[in-house]
N, C-alpha and C. Protein backbone atom coordinates (compact mmCIF):
# COMPACT_ATOMS: atom_id res chain seq x y z
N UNK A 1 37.27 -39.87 -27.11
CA UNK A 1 37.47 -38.44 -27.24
C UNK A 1 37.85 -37.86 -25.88
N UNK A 2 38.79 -37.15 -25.87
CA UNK A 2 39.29 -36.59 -24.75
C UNK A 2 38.68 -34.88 -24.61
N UNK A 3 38.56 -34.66 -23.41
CA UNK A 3 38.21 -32.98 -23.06
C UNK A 3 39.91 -32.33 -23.72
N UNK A 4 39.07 -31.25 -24.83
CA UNK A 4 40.24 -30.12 -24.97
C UNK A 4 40.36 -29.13 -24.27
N UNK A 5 39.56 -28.88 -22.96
CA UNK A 5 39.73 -27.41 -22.65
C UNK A 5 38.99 -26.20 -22.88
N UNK A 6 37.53 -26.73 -23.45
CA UNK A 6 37.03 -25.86 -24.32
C UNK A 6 36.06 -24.79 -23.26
N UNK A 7 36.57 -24.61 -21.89
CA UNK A 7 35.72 -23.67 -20.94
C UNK A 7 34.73 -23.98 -21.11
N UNK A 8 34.31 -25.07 -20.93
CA UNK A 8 32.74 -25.36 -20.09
C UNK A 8 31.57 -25.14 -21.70
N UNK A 9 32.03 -25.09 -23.11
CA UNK A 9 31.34 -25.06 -23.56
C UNK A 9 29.42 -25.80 -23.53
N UNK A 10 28.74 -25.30 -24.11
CA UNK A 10 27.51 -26.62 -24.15
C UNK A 10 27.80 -27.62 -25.03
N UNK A 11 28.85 -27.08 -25.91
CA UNK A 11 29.05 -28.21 -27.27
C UNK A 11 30.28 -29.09 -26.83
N UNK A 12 29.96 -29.24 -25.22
CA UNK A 12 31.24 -30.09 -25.21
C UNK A 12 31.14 -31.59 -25.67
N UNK A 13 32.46 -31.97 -26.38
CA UNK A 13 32.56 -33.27 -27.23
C UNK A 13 32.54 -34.67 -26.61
N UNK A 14 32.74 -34.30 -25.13
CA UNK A 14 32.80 -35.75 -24.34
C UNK A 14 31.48 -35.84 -23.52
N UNK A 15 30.91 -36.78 -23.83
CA UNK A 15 29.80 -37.73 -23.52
C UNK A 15 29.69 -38.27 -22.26
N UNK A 16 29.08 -38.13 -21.19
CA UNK A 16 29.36 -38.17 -20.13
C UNK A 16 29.72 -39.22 -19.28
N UNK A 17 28.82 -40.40 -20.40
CA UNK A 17 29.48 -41.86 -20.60
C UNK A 17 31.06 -42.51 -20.36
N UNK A 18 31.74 -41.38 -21.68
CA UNK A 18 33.03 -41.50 -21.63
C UNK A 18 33.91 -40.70 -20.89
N UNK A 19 33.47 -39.90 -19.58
CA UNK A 19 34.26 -39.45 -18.59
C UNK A 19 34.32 -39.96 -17.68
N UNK A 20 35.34 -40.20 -17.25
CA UNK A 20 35.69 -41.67 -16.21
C UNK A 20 36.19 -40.85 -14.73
N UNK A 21 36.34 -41.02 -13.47
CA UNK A 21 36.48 -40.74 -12.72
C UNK A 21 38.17 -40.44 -12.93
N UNK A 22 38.95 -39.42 -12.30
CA UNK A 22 40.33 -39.78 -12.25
C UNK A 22 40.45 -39.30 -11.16
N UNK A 23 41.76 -39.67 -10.58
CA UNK A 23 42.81 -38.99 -9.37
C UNK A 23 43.44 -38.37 -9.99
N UNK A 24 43.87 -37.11 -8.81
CA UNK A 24 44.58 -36.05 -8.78
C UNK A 24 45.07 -35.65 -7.50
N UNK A 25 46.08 -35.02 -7.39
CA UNK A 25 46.57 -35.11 -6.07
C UNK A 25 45.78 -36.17 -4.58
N UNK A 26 45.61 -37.47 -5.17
CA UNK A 26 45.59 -38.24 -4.39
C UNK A 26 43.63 -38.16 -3.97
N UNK A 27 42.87 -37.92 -4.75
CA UNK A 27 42.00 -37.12 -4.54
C UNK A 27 41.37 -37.42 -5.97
N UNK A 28 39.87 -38.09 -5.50
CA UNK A 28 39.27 -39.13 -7.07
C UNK A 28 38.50 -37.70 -7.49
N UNK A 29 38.24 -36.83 -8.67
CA UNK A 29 37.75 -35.79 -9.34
C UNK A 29 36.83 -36.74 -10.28
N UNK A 30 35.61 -35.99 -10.55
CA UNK A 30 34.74 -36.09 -11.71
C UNK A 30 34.57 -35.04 -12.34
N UNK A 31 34.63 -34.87 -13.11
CA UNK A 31 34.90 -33.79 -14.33
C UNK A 31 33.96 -33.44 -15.08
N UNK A 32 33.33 -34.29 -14.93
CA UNK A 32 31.82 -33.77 -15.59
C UNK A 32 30.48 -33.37 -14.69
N UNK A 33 30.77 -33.69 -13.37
CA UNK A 33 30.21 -32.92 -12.63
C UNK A 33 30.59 -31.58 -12.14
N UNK A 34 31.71 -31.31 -12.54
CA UNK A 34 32.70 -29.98 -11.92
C UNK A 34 32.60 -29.05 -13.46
N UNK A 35 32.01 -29.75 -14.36
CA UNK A 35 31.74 -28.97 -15.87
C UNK A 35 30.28 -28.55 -15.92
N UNK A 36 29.30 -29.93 -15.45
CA UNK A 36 28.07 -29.59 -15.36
C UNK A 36 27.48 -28.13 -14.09
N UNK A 37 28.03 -28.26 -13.44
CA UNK A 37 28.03 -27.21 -11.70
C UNK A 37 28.53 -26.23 -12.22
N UNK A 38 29.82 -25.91 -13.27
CA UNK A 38 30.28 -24.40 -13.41
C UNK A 38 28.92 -23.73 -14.29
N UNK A 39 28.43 -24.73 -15.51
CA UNK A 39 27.27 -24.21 -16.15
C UNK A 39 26.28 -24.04 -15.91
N UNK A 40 25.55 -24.62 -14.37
CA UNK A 40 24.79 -23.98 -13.65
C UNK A 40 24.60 -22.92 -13.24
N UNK A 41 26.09 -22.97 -12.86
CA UNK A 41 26.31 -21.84 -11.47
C UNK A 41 26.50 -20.61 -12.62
N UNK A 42 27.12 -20.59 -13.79
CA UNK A 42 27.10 -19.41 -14.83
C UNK A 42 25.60 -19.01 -15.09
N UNK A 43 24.59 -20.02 -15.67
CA UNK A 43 23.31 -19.71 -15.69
C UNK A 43 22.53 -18.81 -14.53
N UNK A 44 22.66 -18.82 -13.42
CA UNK A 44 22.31 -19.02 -12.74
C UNK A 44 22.59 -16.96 -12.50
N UNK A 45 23.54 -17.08 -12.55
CA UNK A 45 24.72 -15.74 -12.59
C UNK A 45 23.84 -14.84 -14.16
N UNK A 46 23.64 -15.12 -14.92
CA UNK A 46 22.76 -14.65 -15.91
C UNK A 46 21.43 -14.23 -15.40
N UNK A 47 20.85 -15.17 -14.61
CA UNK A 47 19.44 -15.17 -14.07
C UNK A 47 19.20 -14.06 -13.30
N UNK A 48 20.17 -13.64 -12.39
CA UNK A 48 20.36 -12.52 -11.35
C UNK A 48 20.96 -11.07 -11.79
N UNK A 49 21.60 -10.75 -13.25
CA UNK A 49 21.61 -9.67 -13.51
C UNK A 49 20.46 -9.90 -14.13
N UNK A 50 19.61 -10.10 -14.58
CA UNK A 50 18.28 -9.74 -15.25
C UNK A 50 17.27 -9.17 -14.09
């Protein structure tokens, strides 16, 4: 199963198992740490207008 794009949902469909490291501009990205960190950092952003 591939990531559709779905903005960082919680119901995202890929398993963290099946996210594999890739390059990008020459430059190895993990994607599920850069998915897991935006939903922190959103939580987090919730926590502070309260």
């Amino acid at each position: 199963m591939k990531c559709k794009g779905c903005k960082l949902d919680a119901e995202c469909m890929v398993k963290p198992e099946e996210m594999a490291l890739v390059r990008e501009d020459g430059k190895i990205v993990d994607k599920w740490a850069i998915r897991t960190t935006e939903m922190i950092a959103r939580e987090l952003e919730k926590l502070k207008a309260i």
